[in-house]
N, C-alpha and C. Protein backbone atom coordinates (compact mmCIF):
# COMPACT_ATOMS: atom_id res chain seq x y z
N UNK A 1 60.00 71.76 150.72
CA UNK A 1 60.70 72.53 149.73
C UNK A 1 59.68 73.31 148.90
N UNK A 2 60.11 74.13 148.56
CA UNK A 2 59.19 75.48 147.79
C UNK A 2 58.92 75.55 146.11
N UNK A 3 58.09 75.43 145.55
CA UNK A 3 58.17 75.06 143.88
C UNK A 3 58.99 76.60 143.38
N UNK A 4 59.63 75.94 142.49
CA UNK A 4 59.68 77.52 141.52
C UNK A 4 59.04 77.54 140.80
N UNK A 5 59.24 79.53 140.08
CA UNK A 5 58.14 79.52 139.26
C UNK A 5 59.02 80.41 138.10
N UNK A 6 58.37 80.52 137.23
CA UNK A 6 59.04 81.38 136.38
C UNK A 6 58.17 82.86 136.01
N UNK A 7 58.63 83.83 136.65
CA UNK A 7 57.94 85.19 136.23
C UNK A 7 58.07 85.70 134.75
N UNK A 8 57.43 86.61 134.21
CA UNK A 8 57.08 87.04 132.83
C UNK A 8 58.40 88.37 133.63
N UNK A 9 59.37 88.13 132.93
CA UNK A 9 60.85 88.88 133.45
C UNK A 9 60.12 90.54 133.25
N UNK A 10 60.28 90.66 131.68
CA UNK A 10 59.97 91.69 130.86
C UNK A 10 58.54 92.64 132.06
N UNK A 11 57.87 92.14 131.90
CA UNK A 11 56.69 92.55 133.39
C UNK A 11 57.16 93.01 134.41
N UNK A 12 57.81 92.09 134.89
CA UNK A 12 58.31 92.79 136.34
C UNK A 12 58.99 93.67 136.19
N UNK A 13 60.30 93.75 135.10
CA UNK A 13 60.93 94.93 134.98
C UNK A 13 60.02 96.09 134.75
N UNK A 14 59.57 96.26 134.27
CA UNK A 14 58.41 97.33 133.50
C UNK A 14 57.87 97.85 134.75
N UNK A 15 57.43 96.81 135.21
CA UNK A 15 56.33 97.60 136.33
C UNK A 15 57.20 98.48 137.18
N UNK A 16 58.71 97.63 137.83
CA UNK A 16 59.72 98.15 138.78
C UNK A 16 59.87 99.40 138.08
N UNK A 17 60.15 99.58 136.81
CA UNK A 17 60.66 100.82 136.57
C UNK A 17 59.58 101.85 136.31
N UNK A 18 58.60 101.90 136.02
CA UNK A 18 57.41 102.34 136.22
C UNK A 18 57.14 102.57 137.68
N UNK A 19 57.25 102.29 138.34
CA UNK A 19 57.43 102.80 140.26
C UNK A 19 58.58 103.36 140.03
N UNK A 20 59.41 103.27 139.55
CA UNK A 20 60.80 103.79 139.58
C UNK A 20 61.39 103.86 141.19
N UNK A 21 61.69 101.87 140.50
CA UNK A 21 62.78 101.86 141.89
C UNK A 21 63.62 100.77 141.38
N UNK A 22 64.45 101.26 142.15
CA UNK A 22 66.35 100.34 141.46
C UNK A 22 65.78 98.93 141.93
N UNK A 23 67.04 98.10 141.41
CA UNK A 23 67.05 96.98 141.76
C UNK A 23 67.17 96.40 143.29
N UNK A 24 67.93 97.60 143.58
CA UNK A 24 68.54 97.93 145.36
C UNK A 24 66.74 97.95 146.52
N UNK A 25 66.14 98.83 145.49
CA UNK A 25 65.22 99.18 146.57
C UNK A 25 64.13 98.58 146.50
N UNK A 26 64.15 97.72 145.29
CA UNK A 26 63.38 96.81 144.97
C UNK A 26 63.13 95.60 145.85
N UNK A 27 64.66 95.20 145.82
CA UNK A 27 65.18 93.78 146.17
C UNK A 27 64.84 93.92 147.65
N UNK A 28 65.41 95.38 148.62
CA UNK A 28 64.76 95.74 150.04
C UNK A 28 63.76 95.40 150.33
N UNK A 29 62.71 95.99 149.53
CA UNK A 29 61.13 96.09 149.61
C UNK A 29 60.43 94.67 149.80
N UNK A 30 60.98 93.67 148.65
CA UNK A 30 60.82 92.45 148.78
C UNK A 30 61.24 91.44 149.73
N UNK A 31 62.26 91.74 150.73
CA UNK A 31 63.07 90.90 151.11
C UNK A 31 64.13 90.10 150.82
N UNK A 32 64.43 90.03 149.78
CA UNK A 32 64.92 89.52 148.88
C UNK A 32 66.55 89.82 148.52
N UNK A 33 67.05 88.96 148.06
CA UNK A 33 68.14 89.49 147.32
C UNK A 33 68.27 89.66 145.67
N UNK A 34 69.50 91.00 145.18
CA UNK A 34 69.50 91.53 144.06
C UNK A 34 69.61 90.45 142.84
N UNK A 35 70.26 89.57 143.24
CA UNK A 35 70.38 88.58 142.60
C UNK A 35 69.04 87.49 142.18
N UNK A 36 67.80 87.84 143.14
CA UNK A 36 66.79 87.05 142.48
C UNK A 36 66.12 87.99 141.95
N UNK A 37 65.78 88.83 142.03
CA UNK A 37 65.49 90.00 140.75
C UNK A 37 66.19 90.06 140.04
N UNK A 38 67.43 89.92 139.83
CA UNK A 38 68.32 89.59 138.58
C UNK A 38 67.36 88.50 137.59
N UNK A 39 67.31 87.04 137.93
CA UNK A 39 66.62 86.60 137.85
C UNK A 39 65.61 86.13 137.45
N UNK A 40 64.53 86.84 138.41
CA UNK A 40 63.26 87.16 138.32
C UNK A 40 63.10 87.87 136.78
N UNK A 41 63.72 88.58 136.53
CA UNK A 41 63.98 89.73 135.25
C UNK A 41 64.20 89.28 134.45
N UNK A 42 65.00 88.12 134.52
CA UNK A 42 65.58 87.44 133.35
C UNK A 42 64.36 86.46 132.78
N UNK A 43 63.56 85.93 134.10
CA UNK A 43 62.49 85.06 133.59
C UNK A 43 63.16 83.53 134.09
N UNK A 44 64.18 83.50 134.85
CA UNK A 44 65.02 82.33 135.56
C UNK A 44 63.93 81.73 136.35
N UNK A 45 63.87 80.74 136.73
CA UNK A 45 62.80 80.05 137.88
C UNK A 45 63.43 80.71 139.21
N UNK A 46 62.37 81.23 140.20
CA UNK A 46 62.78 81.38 141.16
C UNK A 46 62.03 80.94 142.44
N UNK A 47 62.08 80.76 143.87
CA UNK A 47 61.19 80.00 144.33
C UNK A 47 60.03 80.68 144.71
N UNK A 48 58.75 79.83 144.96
CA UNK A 48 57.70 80.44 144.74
C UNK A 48 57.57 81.89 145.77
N UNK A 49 57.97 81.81 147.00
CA UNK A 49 57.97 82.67 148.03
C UNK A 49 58.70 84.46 147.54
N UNK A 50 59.32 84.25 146.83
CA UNK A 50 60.28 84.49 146.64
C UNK A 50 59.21 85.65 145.02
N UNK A 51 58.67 85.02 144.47
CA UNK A 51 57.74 84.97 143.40
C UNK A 51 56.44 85.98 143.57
N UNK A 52 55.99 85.56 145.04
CA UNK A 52 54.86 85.81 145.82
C UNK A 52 55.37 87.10 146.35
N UNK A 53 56.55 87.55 147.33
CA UNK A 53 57.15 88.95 147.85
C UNK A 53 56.97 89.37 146.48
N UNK A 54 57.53 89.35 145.26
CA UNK A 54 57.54 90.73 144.08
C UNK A 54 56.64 90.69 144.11
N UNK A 55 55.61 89.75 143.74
CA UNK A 55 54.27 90.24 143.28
C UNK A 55 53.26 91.10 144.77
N UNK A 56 53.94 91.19 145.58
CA UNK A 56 53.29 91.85 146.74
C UNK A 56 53.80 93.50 146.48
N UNK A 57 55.06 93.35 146.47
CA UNK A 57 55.43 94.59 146.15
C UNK A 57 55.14 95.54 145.13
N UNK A 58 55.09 94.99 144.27
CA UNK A 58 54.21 95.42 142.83
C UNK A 58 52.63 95.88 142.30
N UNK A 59 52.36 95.13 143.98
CA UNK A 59 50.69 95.28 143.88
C UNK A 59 50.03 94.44 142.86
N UNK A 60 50.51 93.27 142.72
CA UNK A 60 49.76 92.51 141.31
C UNK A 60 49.61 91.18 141.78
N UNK A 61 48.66 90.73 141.36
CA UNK A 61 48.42 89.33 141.68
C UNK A 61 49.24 88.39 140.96
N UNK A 62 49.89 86.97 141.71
CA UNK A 62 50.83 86.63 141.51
C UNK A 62 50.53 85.91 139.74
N UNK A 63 49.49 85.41 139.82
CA UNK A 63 48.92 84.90 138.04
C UNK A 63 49.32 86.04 137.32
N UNK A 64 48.94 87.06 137.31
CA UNK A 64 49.44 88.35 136.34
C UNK A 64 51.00 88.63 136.36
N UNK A 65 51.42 88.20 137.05
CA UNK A 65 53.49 88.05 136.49
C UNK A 65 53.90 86.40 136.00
N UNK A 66 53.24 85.43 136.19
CA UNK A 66 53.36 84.75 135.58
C UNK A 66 54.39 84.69 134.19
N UNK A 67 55.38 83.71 134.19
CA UNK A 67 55.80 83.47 132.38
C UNK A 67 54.79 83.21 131.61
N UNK A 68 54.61 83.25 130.48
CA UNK A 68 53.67 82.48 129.81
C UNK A 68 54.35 80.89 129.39
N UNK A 69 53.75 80.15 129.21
CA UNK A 69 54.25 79.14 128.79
C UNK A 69 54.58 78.44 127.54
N UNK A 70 56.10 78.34 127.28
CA UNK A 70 56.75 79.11 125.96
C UNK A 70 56.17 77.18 125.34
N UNK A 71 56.31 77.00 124.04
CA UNK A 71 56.02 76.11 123.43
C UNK A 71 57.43 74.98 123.50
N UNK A 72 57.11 73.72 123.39
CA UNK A 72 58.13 72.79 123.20
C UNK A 72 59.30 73.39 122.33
N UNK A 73 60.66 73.06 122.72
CA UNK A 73 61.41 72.86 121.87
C UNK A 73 61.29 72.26 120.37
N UNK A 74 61.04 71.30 120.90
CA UNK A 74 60.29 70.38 119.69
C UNK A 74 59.28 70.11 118.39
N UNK A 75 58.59 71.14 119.04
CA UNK A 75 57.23 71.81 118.65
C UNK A 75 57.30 72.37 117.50
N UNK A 76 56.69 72.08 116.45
CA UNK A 76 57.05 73.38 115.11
C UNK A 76 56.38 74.00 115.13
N UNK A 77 56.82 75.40 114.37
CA UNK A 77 55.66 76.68 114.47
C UNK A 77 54.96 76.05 112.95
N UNK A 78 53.78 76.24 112.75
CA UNK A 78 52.92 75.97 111.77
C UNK A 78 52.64 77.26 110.96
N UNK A 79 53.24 77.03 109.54
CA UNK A 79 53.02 78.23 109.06
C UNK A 79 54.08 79.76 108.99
N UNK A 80 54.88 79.44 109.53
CA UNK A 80 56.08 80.30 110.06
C UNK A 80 58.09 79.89 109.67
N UNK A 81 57.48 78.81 108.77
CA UNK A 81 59.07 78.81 107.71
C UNK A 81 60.07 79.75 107.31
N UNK A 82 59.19 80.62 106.16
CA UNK A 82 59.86 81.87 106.29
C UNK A 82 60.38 82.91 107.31
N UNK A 83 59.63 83.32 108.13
CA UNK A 83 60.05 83.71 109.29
C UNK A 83 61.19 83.33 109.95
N UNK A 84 60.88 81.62 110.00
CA UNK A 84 61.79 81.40 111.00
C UNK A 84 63.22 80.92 110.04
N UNK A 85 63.29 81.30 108.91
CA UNK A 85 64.17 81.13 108.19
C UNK A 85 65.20 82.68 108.14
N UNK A 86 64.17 83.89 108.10
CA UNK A 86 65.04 84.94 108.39
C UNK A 86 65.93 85.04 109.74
N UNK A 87 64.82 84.88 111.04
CA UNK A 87 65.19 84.39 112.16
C UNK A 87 66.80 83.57 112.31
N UNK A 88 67.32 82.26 111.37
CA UNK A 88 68.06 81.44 111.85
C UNK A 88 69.24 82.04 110.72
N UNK A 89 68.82 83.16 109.82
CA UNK A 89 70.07 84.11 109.13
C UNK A 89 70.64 84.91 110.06
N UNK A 90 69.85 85.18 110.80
CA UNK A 90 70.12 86.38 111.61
C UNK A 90 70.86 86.21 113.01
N UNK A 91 70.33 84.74 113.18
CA UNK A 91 71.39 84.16 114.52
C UNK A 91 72.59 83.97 114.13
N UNK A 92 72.83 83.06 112.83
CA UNK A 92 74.09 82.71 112.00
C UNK A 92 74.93 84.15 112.04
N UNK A 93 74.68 84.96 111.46
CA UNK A 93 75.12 86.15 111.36
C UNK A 93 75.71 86.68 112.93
N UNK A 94 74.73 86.83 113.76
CA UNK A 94 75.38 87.08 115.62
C UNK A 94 76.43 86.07 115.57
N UNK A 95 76.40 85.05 115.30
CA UNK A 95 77.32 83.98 116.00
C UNK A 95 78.51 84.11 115.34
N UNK A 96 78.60 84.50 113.80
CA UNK A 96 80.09 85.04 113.27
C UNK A 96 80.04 86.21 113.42
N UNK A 97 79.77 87.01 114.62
CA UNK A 97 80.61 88.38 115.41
C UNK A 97 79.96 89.34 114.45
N UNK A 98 78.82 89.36 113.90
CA UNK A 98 78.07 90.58 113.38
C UNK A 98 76.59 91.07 113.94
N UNK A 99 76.38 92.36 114.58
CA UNK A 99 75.36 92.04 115.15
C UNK A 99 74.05 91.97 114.71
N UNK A 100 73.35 91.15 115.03
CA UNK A 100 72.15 91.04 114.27
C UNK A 100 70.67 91.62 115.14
N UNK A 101 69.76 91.90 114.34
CA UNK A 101 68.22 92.86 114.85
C UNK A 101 67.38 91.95 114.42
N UNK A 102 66.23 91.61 115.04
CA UNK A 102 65.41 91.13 114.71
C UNK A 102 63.92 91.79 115.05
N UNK A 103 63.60 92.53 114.44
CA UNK A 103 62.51 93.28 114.74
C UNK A 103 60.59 92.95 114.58
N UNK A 104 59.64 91.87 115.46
CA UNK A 104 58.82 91.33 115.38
C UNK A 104 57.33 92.34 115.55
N UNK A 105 56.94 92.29 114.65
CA UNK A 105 55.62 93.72 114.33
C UNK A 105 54.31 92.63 113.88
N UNK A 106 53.41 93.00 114.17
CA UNK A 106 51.68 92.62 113.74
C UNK A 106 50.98 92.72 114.85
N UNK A 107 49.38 92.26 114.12
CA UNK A 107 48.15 92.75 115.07
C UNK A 107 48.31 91.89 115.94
N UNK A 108 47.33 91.92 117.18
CA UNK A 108 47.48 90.74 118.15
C UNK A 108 46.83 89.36 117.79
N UNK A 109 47.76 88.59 118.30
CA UNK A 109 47.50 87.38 117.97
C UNK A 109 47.76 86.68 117.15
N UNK A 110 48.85 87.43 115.87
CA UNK A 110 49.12 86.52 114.76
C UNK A 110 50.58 85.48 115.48
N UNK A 111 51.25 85.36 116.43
CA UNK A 111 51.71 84.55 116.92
C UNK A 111 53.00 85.04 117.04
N UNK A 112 53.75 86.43 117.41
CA UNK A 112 54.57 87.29 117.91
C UNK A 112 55.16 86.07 119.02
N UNK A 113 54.56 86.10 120.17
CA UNK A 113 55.34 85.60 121.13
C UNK A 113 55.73 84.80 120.88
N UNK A 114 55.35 83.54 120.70
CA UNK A 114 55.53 82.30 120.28
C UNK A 114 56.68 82.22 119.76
N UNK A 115 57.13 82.82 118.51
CA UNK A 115 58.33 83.20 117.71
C UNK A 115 59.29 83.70 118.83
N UNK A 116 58.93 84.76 119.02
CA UNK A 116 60.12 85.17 120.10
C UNK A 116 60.51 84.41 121.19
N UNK A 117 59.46 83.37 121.55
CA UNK A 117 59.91 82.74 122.66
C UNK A 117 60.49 81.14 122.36
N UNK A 118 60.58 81.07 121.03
CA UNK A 118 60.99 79.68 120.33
C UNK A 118 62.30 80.25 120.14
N UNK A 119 63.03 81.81 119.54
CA UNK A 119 63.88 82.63 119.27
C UNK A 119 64.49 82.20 120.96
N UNK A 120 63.91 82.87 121.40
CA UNK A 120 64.95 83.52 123.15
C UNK A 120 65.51 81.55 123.34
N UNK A 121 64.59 80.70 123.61
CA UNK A 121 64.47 79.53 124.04
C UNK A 121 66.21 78.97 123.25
N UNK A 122 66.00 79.17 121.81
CA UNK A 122 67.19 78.49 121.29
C UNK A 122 68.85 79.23 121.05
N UNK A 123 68.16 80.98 121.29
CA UNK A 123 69.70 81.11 121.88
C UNK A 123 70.04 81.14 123.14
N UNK A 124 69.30 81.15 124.05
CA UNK A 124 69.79 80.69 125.45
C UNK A 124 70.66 79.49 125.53
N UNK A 125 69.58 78.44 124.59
CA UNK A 125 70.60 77.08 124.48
C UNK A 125 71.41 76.98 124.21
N UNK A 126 72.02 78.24 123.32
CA UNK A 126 73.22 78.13 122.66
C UNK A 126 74.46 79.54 123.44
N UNK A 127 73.62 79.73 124.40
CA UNK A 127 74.62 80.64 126.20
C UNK A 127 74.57 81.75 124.93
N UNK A 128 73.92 82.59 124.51
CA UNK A 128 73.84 83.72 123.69
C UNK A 128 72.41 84.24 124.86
N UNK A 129 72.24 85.83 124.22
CA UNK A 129 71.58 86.72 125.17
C UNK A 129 71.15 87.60 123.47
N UNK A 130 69.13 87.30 124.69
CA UNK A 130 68.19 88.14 123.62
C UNK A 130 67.40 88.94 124.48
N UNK A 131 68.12 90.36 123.66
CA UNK A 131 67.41 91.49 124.26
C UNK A 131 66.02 91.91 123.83
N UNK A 132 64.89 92.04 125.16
CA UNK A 132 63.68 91.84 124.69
C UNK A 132 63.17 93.49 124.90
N UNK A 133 62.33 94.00 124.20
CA UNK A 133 61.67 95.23 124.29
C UNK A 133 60.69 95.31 123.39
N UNK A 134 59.44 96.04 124.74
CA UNK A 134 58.03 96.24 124.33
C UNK A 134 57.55 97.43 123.86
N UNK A 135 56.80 97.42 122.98
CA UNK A 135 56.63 99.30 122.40
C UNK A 135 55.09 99.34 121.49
N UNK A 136 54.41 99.62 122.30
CA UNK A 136 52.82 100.34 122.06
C UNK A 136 52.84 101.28 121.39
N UNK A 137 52.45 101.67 119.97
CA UNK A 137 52.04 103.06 119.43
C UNK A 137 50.56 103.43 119.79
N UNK A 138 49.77 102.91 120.46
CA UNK A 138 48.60 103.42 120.85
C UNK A 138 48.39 103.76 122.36
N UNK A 139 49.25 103.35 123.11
CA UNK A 139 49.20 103.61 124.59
C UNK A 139 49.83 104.75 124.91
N UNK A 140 48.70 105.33 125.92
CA UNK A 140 49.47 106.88 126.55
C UNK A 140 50.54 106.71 126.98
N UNK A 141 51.53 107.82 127.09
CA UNK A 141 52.45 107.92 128.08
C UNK A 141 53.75 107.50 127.43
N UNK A 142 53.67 107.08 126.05
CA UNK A 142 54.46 106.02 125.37
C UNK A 142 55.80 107.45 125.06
N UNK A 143 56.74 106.86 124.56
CA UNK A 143 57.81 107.79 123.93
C UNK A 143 58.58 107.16 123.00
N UNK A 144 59.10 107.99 121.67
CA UNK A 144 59.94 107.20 120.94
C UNK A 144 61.06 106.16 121.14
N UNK A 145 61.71 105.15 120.88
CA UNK A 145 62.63 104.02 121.30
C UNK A 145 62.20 103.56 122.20
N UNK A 146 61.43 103.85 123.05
CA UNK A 146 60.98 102.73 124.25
C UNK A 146 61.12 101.46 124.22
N UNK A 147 60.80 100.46 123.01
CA UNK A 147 61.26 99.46 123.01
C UNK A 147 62.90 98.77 122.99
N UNK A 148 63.70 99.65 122.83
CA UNK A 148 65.17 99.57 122.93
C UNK A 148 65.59 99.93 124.17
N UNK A 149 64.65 101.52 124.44
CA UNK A 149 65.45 101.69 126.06
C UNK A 149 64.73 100.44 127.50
N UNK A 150 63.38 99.83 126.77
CA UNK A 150 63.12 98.56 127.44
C UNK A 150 64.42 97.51 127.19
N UNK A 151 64.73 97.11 126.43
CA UNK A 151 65.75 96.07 125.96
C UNK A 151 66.89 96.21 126.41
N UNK A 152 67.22 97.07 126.71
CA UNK A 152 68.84 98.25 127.10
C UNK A 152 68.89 98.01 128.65
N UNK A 153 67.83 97.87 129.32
CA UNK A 153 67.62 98.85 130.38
C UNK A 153 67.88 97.59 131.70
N UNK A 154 67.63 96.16 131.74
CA UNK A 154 68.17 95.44 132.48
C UNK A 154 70.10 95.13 132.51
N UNK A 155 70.26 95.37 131.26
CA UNK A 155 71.70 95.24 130.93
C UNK A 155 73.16 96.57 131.24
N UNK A 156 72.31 98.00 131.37
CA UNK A 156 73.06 99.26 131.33
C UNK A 156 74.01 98.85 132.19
N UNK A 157 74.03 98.16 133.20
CA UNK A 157 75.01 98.74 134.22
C UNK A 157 76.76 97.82 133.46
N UNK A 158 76.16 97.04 132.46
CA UNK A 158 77.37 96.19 131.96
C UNK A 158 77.82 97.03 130.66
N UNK A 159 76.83 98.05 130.16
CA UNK A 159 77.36 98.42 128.97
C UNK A 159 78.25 99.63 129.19
């Protein structure tokens, strides 16, 4: 039997659409079906083979799509109360039918992911959906909203 793995979703999408190719011609290319790029995208475990075709197709070595590895449930963020106090207004708020933004900004390394991935981790648990989008003001090629039309852009075909 084959391990799964969990891909860095957000990555793979990026790159796919950056080649600019559908999910259709994607999923071809790989062997694969649409449904494990569904998946794959989402950051779902999928099996390693399976893991290994995208990252062939993509041209990337399979460590560089990697998930990162999100912190315990359990785990407290140190230092991040407040934060995660706006954070659990803002879920409260989604969950009585208002929609809520949560918008995560600083230099690298003050502990962005972490948050977001303690964030994604506990509304998943709770069958809720967090739209993720990446946005560089120093990288070429960049364009305004990018981080929304990233966030938007696995979901369009439902909206």
């Amino acid at each position: 039997m084959s391990a799964s793995l969990r891909l860095n979703g957000a990555k793979v999408r990026r790159v796919r659409t950056r080649l600019t190719l559908t999910l259709e011609e994607f999923a071809s290319l790989a062997g694969l079906g649409i449904s494990t790029i569904q998946r794959a995208e989402r950051g779902d475990a999928i099996q390693r083979a399976g893991a290994e075709s995208i990252a062939d197709v993509l041209e990337l070595q399979l460590e560089e799509l990697l998930a990162p590895i999100t912190p315990d449930a359990d785990e407290p963020l140190v230092g991040r109360d407040a934060e995660w106090s706006l954070i659990a207004d803002a879920l409260e708020q989604a969950r009585s039918g208002k929609p809520a933004t949560i918008l995560l900004s600083g230099v690298a390394g003050i502990g962005k992911t972490c948050l977001l991935d303690k964030l994604t981790e506990r509304v998943r648990t709770q069958r809720g959906l967090v739209l993720h989008g990446e946005g560089a003001q120093f990288r070429a090629n960049r364009f305004a909203f990018e981080a929304f039309i990233d966030a938007l852009r696995p979901h369009a075909n439902r909206l």
